[in-house]
PDB file of N, CA and C in Angstrom:
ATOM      1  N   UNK A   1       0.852  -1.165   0.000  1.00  0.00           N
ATOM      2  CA  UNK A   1       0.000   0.000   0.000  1.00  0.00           C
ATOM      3  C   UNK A   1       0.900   1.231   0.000  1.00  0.00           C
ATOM      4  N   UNK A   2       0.673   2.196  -1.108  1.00  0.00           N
ATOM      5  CA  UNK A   2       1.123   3.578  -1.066  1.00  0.00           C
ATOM      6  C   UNK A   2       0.733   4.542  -0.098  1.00  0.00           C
ATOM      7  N   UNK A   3       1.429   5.361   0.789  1.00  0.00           N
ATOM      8  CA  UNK A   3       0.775   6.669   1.543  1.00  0.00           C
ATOM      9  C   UNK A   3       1.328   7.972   0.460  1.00  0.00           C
ATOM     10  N   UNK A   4       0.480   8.260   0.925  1.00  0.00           N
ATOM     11  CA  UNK A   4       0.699  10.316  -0.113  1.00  0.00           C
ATOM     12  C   UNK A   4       0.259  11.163   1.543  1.00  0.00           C
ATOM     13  N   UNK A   5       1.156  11.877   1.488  1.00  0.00           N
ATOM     14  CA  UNK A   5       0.956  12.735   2.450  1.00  0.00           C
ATOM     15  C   UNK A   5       0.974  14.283   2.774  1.00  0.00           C
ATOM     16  N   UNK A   6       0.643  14.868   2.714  1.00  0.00           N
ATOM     17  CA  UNK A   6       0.487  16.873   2.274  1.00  0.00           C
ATOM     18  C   UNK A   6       0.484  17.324   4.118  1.00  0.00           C
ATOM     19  N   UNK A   7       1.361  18.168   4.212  1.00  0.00           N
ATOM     20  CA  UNK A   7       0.982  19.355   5.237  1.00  0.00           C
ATOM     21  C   UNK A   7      -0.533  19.291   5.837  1.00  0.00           C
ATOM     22  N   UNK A   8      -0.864  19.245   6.863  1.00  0.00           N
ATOM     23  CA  UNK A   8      -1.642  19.567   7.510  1.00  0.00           C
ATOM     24  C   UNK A   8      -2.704  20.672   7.431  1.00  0.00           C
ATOM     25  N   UNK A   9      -2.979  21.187   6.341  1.00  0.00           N
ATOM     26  CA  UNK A   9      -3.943  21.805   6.408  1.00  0.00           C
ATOM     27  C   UNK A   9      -5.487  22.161   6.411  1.00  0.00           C
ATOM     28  N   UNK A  10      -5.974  23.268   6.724  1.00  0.00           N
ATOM     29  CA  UNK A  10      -7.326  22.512   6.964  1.00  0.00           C
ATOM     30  C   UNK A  10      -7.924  22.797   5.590  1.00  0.00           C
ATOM     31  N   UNK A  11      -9.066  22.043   5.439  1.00  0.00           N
ATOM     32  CA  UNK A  11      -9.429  21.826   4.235  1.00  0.00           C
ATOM     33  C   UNK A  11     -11.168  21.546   4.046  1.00  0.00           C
ATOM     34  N   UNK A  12     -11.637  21.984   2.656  1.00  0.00           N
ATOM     35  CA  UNK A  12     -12.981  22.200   2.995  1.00  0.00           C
ATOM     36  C   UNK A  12     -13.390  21.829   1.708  1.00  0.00           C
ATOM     37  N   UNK A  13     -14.527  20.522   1.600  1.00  0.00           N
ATOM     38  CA  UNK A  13     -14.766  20.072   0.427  1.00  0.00           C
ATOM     39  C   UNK A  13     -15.501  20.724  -0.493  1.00  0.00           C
ATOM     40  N   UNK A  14     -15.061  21.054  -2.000  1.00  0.00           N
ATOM     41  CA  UNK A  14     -16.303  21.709  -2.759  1.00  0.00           C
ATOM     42  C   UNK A  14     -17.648  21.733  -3.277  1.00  0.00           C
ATOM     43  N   UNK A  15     -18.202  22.194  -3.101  1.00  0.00           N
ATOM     44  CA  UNK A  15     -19.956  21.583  -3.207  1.00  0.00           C
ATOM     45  C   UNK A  15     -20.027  21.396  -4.754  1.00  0.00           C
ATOM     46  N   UNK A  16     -20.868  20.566  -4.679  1.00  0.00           N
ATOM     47  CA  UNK A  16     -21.086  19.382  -5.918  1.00  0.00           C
ATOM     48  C   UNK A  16     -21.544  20.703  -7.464  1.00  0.00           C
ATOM     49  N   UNK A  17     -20.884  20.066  -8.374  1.00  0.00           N
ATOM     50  CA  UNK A  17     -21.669  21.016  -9.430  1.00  0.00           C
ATOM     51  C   UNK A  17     -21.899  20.407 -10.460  1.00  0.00           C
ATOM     52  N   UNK A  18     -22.888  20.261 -11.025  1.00  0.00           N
ATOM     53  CA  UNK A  18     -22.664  19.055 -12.020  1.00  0.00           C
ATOM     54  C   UNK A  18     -22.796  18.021 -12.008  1.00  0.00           C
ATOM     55  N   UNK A  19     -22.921  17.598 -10.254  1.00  0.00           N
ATOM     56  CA  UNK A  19     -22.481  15.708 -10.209  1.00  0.00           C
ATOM     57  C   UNK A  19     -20.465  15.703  -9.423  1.00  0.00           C
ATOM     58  N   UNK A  20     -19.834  16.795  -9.804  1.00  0.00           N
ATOM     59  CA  UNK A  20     -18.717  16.827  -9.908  1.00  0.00           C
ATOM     60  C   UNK A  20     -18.058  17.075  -8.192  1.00  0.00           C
ATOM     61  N   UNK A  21     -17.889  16.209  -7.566  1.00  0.00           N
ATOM     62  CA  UNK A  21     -17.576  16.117  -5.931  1.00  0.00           C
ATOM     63  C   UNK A  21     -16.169  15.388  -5.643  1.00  0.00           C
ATOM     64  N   UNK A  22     -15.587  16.120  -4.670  1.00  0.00           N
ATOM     65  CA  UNK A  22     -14.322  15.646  -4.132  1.00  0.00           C
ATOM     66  C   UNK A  22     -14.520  13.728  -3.586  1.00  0.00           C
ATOM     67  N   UNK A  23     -13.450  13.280  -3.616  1.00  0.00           N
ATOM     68  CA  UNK A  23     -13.654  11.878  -3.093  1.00  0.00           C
ATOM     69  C   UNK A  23     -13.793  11.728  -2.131  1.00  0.00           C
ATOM     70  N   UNK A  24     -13.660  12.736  -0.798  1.00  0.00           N
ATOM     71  CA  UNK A  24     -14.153  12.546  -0.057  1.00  0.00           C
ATOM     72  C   UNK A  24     -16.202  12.553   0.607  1.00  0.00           C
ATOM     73  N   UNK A  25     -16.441  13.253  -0.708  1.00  0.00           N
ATOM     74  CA  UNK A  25     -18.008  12.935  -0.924  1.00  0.00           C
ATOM     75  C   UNK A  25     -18.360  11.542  -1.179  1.00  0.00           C
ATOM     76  N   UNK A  26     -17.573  10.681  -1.459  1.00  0.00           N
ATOM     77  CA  UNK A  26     -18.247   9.359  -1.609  1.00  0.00           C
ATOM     78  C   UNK A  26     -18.209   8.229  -0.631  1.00  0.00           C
ATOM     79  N   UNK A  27     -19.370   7.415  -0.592  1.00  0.00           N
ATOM     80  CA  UNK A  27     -18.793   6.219   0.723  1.00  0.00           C
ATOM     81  C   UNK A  27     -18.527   5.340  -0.022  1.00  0.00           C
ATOM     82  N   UNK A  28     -17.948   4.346   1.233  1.00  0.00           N
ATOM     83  CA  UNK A  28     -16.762   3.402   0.836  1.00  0.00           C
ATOM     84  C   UNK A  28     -17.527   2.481  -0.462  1.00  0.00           C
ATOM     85  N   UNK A  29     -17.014   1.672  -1.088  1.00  0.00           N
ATOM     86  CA  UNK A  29     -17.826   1.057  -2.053  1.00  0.00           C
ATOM     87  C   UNK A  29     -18.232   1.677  -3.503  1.00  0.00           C
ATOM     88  N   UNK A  30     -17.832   2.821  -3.304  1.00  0.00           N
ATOM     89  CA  UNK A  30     -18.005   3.508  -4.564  1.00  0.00           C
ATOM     90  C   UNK A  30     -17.070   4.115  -5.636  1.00  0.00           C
ATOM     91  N   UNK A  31     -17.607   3.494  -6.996  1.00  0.00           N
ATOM     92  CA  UNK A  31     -16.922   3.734  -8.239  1.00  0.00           C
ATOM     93  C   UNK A  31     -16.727   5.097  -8.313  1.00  0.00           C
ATOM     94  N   UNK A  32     -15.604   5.905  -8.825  1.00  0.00           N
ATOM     95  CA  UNK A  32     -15.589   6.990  -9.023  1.00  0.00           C
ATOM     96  C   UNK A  32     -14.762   7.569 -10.058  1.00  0.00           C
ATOM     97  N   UNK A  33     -15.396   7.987 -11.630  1.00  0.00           N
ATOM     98  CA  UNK A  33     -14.577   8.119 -12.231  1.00  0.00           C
ATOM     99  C   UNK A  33     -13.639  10.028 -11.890  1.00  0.00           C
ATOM    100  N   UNK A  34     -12.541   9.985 -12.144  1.00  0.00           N
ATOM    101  CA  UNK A  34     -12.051  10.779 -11.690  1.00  0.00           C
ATOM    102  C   UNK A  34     -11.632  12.108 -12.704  1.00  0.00           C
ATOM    103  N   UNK A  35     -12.139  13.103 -12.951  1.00  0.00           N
ATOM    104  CA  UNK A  35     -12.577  14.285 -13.640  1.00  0.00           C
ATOM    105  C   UNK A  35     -11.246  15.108 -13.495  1.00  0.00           C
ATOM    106  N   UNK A  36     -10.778  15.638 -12.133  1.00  0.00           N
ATOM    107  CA  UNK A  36      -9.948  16.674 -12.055  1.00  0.00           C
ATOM    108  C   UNK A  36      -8.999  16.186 -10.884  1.00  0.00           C
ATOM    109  N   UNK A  37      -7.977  16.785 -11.343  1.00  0.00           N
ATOM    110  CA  UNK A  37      -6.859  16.973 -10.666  1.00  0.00           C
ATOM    111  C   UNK A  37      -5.753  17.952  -9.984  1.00  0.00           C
ATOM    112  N   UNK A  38      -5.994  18.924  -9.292  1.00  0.00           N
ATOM    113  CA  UNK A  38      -5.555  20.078  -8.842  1.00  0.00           C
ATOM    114  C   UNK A  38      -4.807  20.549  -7.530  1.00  0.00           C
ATOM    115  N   UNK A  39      -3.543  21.077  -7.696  1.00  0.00           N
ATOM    116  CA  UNK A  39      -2.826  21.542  -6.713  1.00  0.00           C
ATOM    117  C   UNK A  39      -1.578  21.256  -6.831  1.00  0.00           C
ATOM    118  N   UNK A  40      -0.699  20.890  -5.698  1.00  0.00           N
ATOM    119  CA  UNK A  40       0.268  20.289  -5.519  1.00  0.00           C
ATOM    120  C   UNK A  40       1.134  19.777  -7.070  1.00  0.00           C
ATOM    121  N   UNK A  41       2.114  20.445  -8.301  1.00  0.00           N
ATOM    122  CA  UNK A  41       2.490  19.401  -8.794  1.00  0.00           C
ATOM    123  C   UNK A  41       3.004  18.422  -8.838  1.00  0.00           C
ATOM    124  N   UNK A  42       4.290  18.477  -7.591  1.00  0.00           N
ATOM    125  CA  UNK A  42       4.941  17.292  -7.111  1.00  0.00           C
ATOM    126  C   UNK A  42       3.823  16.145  -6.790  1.00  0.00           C
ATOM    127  N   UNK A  43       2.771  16.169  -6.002  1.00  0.00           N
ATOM    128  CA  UNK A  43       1.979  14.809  -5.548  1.00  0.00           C
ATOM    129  C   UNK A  43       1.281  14.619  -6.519  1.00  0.00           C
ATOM    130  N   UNK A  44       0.410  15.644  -7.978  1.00  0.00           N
ATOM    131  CA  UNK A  44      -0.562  15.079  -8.758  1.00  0.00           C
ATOM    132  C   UNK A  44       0.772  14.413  -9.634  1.00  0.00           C
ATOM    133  N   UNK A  45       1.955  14.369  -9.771  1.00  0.00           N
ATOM    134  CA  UNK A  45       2.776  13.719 -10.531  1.00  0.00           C
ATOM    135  C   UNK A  45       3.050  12.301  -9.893  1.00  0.00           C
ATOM    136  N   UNK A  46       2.998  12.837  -8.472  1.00  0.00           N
ATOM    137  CA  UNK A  46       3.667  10.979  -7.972  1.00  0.00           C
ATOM    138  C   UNK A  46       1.856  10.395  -8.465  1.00  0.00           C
ATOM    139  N   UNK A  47       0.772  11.073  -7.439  1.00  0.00           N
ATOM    140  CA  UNK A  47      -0.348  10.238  -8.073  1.00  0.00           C
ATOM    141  C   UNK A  47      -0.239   9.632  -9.506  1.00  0.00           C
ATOM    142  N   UNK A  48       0.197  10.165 -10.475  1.00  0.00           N
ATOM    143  CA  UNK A  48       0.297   9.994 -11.726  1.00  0.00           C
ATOM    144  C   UNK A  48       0.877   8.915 -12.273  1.00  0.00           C
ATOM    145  N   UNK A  49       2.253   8.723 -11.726  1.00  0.00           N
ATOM    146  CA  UNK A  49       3.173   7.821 -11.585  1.00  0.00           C
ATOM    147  C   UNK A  49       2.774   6.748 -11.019  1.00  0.00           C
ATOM    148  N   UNK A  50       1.490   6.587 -10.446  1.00  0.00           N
ATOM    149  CA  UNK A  50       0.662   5.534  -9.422  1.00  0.00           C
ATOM    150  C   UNK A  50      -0.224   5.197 -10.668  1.00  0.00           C
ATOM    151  N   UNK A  51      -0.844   5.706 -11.655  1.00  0.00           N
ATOM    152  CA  UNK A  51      -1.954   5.370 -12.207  1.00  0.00           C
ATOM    153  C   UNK A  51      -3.345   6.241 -12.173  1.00  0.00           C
ATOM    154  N   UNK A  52      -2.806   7.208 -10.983  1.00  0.00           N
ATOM    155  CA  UNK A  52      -4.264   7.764 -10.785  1.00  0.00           C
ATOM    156  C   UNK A  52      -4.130   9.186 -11.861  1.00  0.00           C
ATOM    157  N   UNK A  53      -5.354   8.883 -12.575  1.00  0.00           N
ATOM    158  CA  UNK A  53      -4.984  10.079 -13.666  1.00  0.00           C
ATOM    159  C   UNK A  53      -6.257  10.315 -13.773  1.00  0.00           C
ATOM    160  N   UNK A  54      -6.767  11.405 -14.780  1.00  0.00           N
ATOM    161  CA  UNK A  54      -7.727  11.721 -15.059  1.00  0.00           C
ATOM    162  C   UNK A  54      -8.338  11.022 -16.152  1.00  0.00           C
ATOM    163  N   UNK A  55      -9.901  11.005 -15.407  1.00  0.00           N
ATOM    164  CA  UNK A  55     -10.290   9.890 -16.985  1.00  0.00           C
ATOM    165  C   UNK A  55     -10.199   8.052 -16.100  1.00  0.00           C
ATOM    166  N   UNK A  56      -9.743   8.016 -15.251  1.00  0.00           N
ATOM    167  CA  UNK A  56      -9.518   6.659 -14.695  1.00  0.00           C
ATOM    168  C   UNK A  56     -10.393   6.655 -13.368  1.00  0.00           C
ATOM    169  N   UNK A  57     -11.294   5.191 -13.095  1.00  0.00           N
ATOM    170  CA  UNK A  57     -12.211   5.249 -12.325  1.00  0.00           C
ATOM    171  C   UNK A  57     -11.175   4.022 -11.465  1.00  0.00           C
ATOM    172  N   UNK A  58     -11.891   4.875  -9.462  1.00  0.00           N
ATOM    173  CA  UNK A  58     -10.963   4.601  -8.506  1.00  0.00           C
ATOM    174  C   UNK A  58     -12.013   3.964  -7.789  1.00  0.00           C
ATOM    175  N   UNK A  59     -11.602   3.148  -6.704  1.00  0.00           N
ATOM    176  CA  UNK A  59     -13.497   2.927  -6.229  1.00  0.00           C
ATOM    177  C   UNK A  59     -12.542   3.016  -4.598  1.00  0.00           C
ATOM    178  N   UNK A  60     -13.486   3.519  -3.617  1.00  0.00           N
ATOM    179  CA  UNK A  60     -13.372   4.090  -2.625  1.00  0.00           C
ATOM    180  C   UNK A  60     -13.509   2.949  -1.176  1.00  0.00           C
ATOM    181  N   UNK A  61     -12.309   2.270  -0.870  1.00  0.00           N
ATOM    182  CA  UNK A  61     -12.603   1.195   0.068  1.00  0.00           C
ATOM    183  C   UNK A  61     -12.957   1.711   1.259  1.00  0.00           C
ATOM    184  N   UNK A  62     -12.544   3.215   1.999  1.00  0.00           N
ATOM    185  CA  UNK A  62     -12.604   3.053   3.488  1.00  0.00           C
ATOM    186  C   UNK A  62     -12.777   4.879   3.408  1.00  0.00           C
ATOM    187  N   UNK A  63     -13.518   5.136   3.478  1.00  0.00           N
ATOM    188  CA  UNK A  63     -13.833   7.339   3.824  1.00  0.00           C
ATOM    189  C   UNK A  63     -13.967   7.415   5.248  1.00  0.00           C
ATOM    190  N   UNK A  64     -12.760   7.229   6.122  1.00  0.00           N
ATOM    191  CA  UNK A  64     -13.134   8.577   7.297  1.00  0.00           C
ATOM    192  C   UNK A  64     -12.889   9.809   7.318  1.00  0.00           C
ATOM    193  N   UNK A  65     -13.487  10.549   6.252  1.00  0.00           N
ATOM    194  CA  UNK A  65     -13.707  11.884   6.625  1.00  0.00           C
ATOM    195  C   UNK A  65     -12.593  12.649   6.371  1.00  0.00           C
ATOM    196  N   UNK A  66     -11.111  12.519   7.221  1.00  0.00           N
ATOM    197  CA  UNK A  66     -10.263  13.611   6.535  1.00  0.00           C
ATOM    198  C   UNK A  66      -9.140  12.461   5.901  1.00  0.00           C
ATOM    199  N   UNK A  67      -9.377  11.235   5.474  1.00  0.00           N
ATOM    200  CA  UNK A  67      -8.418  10.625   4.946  1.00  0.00           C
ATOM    201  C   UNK A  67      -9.107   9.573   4.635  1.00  0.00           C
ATOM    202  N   UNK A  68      -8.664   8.993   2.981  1.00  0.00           N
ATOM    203  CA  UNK A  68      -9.511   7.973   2.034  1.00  0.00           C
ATOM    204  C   UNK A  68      -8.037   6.915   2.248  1.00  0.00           C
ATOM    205  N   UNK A  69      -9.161   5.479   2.175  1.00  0.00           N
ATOM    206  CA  UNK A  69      -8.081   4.379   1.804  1.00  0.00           C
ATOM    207  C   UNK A  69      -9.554   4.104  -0.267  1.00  0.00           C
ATOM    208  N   UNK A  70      -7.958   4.156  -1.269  1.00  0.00           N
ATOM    209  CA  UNK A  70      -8.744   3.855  -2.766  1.00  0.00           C
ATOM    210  C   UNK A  70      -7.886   3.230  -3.315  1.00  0.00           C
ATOM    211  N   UNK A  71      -8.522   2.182  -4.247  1.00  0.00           N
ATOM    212  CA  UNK A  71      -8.187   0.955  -5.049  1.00  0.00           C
ATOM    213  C   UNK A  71      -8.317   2.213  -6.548  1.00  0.00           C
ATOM    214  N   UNK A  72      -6.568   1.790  -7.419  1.00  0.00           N
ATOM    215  CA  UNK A  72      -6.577   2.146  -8.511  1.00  0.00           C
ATOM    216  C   UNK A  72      -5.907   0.958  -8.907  1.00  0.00           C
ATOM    217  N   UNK A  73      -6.904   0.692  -9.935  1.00  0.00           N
ATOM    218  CA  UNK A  73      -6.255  -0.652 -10.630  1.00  0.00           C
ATOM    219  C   UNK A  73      -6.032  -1.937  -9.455  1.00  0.00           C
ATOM    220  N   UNK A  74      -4.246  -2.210  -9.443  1.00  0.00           N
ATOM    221  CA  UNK A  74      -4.052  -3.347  -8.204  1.00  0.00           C
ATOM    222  C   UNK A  74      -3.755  -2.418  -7.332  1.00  0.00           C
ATOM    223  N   UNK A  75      -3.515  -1.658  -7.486  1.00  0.00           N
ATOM    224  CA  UNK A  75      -2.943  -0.538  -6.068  1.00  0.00           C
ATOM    225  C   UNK A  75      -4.354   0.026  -5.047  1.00  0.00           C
ATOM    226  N   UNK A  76      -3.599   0.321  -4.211  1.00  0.00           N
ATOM    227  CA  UNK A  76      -4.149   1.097  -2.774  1.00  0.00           C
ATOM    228  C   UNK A  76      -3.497   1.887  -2.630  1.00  0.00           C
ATOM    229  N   UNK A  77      -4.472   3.025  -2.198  1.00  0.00           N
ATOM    230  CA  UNK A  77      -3.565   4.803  -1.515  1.00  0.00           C
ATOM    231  C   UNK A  77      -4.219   4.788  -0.245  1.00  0.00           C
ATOM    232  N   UNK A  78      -3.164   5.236   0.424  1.00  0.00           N
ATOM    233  CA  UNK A  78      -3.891   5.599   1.540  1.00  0.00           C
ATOM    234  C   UNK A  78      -3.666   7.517   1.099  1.00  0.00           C
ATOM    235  N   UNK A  79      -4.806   8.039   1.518  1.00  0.00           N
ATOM    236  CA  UNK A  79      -4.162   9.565   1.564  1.00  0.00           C
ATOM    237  C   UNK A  79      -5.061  10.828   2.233  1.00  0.00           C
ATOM    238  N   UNK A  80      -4.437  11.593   3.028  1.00  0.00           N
ATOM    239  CA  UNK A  80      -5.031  12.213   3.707  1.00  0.00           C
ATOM    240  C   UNK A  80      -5.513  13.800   3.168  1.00  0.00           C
ATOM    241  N   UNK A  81      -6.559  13.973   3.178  1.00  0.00           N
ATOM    242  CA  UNK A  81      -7.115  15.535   2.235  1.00  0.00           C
ATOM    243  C   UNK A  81      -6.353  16.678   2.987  1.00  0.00           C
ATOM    244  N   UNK A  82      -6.164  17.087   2.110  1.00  0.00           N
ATOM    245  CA  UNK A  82      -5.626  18.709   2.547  1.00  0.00           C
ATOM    246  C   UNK A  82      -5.878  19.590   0.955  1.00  0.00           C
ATOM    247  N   UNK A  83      -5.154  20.782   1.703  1.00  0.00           N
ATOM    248  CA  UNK A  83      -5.781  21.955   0.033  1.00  0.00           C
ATOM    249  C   UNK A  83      -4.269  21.581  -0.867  1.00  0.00           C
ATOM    250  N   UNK A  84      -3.425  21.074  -0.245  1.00  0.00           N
ATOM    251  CA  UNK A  84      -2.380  20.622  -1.388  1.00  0.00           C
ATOM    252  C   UNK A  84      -2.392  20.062  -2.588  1.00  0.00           C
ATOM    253  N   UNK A  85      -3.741  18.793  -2.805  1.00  0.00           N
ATOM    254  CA  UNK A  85      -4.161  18.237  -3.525  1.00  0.00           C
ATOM    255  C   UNK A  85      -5.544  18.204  -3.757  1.00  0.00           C
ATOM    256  N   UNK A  86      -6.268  18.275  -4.419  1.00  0.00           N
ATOM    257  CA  UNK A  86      -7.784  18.544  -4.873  1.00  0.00           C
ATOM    258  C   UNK A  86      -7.857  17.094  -5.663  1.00  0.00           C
ATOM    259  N   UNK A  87      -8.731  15.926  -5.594  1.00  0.00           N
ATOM    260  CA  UNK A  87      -9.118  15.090  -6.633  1.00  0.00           C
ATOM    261  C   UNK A  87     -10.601  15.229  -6.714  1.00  0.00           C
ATOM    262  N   UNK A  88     -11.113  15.660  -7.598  1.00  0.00           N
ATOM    263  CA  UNK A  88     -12.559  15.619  -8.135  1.00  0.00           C
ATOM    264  C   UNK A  88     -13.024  14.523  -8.945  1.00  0.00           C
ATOM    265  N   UNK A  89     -14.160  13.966  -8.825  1.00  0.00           N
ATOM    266  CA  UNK A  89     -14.628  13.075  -9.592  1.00  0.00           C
ATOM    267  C   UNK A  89     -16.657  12.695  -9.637  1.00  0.00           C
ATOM    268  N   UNK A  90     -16.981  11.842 -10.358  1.00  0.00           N
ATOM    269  CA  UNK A  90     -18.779  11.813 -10.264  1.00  0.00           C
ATOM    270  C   UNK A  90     -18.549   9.859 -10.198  1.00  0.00           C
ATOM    271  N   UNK A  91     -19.376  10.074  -9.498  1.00  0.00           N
ATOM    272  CA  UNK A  91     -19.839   8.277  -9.618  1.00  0.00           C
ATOM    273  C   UNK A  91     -19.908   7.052 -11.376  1.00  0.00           C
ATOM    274  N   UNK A  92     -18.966   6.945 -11.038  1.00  0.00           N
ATOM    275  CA  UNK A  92     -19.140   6.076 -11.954  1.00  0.00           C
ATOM    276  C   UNK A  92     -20.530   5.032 -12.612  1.00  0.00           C
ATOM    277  N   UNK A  93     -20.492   5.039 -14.040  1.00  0.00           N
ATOM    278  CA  UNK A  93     -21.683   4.635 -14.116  1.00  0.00           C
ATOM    279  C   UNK A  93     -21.324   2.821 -14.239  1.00  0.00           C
ATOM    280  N   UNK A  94     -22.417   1.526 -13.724  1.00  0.00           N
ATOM    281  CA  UNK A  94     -21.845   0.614 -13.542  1.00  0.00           C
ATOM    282  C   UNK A  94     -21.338  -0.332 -14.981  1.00  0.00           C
ATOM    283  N   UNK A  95     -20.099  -1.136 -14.608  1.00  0.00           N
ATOM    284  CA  UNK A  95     -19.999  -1.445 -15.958  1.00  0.00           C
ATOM    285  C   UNK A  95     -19.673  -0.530 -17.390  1.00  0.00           C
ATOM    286  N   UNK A  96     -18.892   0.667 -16.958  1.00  0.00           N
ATOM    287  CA  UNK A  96     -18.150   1.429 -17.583  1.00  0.00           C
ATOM    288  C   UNK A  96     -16.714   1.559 -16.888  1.00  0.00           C
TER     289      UNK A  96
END
């Protein structure tokens, strides 16, 4: 399992527009294809280097709130939200 880890800051999820919600809007069990990617370039590059890209659906094993455990592909992230990194995404539709 990978950790990604950002500074401590506090952080505040963006309200939905579109369908279009941070991953921490979703509970565990859920497909999520992943739309945007914003902040940090060093971590959206290691994410990158992981597989997690835009356009690629992640599905969400474990949401407490200020830190996601997510399945990309064979991998697992563990990673904790802060404003360093922004991942946006909408529910995947099933069987896409």
């Amino acid at each position: 399992m990978m950790m990604l880890a950002a500074q401590n800051l506090l952080y505040e999820t963006p309200s939905g527009q579109d369908g279009i919600l941070h991953l921490s809007s979703f509970p565990s069990g859920t497909s999520v294809k992943i739309l945007r990617i914003q902040g940090n370039k060093e971590l959206s590059k290691r994410l990158e280097s992981m597989g997690v890209v835009v356009g690629k659906t992640v599905t969400i094993l474990k949401n407490q709130g200020s830190s996601l455990l997510f399945k990309s592909g064979q991998t697992r992230l563990a990673f904790r939200l802060c404003k360093e990194l922004v991942i946006l995404g909408e529910q995947a539709l099933p069987g896409v």
